[in-house]
N, C-alpha and C. Protein backbone atom coordinates (compact mmCIF):
# COMPACT_ATOMS: atom_id res chain seq x y z
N UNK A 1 6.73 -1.94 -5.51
CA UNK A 1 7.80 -0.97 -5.40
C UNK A 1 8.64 -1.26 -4.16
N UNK A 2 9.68 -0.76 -4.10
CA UNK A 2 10.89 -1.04 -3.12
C UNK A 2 10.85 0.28 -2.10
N UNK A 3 10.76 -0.19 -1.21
CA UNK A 3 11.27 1.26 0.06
C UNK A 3 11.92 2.57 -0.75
N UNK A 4 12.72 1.81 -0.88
CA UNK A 4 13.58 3.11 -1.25
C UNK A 4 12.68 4.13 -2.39
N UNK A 5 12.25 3.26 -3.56
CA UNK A 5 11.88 4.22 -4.33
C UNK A 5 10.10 4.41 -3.74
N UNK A 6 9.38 4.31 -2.74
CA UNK A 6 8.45 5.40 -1.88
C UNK A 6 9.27 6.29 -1.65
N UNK A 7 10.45 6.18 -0.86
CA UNK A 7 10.75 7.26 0.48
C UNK A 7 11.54 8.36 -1.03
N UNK A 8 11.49 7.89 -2.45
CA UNK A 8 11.86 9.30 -3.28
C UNK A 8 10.44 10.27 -3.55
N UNK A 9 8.97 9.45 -3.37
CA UNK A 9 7.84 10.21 -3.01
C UNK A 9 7.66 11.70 -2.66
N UNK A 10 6.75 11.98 -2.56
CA UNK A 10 5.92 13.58 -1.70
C UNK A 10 5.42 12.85 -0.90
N UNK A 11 5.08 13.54 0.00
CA UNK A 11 3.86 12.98 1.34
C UNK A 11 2.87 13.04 0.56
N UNK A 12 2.39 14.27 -0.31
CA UNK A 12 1.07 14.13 -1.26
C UNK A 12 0.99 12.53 -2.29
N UNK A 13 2.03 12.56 -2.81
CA UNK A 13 2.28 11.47 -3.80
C UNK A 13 1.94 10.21 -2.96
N UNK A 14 2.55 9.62 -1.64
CA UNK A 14 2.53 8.96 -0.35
C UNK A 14 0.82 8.90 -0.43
N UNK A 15 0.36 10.00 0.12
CA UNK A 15 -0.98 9.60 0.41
C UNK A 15 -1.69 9.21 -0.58
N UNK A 16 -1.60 9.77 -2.00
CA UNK A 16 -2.19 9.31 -3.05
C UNK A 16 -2.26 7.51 -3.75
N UNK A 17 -0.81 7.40 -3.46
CA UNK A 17 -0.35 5.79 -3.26
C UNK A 17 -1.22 5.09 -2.62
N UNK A 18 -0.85 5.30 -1.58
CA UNK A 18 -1.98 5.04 -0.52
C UNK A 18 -3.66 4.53 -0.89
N UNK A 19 -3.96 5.43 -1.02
CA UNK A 19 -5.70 5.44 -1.61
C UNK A 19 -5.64 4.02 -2.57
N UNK A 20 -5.02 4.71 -3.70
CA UNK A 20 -4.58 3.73 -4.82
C UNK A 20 -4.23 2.29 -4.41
N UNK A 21 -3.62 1.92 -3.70
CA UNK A 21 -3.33 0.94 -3.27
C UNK A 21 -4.21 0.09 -2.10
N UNK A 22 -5.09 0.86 -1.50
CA UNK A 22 -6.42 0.39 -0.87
C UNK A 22 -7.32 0.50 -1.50
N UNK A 23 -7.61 0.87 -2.57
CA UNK A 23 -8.23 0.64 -3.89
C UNK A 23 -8.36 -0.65 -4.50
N UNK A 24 -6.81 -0.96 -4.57
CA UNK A 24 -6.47 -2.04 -5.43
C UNK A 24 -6.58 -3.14 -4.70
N UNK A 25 -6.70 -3.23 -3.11
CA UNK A 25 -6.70 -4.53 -1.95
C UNK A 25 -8.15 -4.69 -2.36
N UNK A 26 -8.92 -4.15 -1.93
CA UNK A 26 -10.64 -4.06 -1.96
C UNK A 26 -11.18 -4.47 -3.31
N UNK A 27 -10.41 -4.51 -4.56
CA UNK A 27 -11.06 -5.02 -5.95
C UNK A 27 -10.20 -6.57 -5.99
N UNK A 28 -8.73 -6.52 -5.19
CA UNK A 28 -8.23 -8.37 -5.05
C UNK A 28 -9.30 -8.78 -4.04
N UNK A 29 -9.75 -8.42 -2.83
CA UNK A 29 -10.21 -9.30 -2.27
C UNK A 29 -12.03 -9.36 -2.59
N UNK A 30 -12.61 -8.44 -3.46
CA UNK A 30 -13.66 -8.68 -4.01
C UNK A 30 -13.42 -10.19 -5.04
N UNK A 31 -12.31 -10.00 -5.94
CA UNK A 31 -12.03 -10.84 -7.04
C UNK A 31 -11.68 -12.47 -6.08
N UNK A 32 -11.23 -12.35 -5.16
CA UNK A 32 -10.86 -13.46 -4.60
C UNK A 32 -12.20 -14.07 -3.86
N UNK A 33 -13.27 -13.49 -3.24
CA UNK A 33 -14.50 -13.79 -2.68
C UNK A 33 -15.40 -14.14 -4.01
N UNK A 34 -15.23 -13.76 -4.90
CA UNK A 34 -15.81 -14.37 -6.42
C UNK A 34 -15.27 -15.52 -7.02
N UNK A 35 -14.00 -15.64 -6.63
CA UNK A 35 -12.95 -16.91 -7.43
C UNK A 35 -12.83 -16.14 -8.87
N UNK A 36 -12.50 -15.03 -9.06
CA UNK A 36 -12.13 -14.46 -10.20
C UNK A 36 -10.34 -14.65 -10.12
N UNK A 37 -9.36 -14.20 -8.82
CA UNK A 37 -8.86 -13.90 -8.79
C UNK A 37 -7.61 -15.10 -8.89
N UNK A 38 -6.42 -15.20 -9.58
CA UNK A 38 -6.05 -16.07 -9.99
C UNK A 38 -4.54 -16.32 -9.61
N UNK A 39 -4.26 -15.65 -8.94
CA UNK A 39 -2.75 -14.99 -8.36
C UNK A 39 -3.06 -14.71 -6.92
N UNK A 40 -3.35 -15.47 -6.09
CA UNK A 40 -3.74 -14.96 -4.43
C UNK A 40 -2.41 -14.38 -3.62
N UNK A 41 -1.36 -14.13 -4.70
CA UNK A 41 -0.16 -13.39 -3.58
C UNK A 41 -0.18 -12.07 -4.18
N UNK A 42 -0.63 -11.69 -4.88
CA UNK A 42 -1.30 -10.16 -5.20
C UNK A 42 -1.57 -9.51 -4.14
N UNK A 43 -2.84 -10.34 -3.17
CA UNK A 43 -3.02 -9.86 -2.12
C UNK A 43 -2.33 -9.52 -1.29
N UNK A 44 -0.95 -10.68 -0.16
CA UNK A 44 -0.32 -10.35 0.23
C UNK A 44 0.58 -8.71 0.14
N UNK A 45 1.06 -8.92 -1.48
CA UNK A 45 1.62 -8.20 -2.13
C UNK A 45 1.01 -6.43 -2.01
N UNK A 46 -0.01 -6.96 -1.93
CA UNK A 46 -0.64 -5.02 -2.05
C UNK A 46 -0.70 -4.64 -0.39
N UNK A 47 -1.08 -6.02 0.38
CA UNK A 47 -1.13 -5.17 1.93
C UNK A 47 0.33 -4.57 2.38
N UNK A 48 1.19 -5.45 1.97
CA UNK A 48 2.68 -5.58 2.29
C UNK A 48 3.04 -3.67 1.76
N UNK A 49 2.68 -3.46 0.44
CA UNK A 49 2.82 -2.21 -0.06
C UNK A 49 2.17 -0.72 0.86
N UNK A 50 1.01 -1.32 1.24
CA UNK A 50 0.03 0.06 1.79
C UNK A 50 1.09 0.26 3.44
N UNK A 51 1.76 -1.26 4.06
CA UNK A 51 2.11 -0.56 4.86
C UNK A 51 3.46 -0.46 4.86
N UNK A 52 4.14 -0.64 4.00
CA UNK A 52 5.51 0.05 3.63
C UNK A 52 4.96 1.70 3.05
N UNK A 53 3.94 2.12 2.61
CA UNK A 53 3.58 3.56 2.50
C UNK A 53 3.61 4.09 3.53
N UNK A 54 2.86 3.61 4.62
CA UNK A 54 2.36 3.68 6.01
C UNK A 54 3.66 4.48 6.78
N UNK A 55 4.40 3.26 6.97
CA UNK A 55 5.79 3.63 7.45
C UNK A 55 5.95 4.62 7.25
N UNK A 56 6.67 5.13 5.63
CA UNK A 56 7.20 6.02 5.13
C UNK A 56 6.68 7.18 5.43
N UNK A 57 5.32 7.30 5.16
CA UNK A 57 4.29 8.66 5.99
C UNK A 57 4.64 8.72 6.98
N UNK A 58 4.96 7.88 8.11
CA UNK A 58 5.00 8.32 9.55
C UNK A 58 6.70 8.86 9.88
N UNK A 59 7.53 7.96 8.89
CA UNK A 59 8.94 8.67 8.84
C UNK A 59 8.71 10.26 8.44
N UNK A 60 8.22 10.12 7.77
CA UNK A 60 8.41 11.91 6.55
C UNK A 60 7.62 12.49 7.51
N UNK A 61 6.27 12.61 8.20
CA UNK A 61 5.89 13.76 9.36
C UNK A 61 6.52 13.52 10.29
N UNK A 62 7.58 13.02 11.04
CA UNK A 62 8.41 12.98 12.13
C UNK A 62 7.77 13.06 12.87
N UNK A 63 6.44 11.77 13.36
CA UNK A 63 5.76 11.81 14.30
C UNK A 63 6.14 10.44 15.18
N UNK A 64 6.45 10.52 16.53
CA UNK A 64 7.18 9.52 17.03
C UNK A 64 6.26 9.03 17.93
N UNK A 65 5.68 8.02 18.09
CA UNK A 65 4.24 7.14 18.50
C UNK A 65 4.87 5.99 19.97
N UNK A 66 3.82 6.46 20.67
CA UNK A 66 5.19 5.72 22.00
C UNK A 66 4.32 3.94 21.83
């Protein structure tokens, strides 16, 4: 997914993503420690996602981190 369409999200929806998507890192990099996994930019691909969520959570609670 693209920035933009997270930041049309809930923070609930956001965190739920979230889970889901560290879900989905932990069964690529099980599949990849097996040699199941057959597409190794999946991986990239899902960390790249959890912290474009990341972001977006920390935009939407307007918490400013020095």
């Amino acid at each position: 997914m693209k920035a933009s369409e997270y930041r049309d999200l809930s923070i609930e929806e956001l965190v739920t993503k979230e889970k889901e998507l560290s879900e989905a890192l932990f069964n690529l990099k099980f599949q990849h420690a097996t040699g199941q996994l057959d597409n190794t930019a999946q991986l990239a691909r899902t960390r790249k996602d959890i912290a474009r969520v990341k972001t977006i959570l920390v935009e939407k609670s307007g918490v400013e981190e020095d």
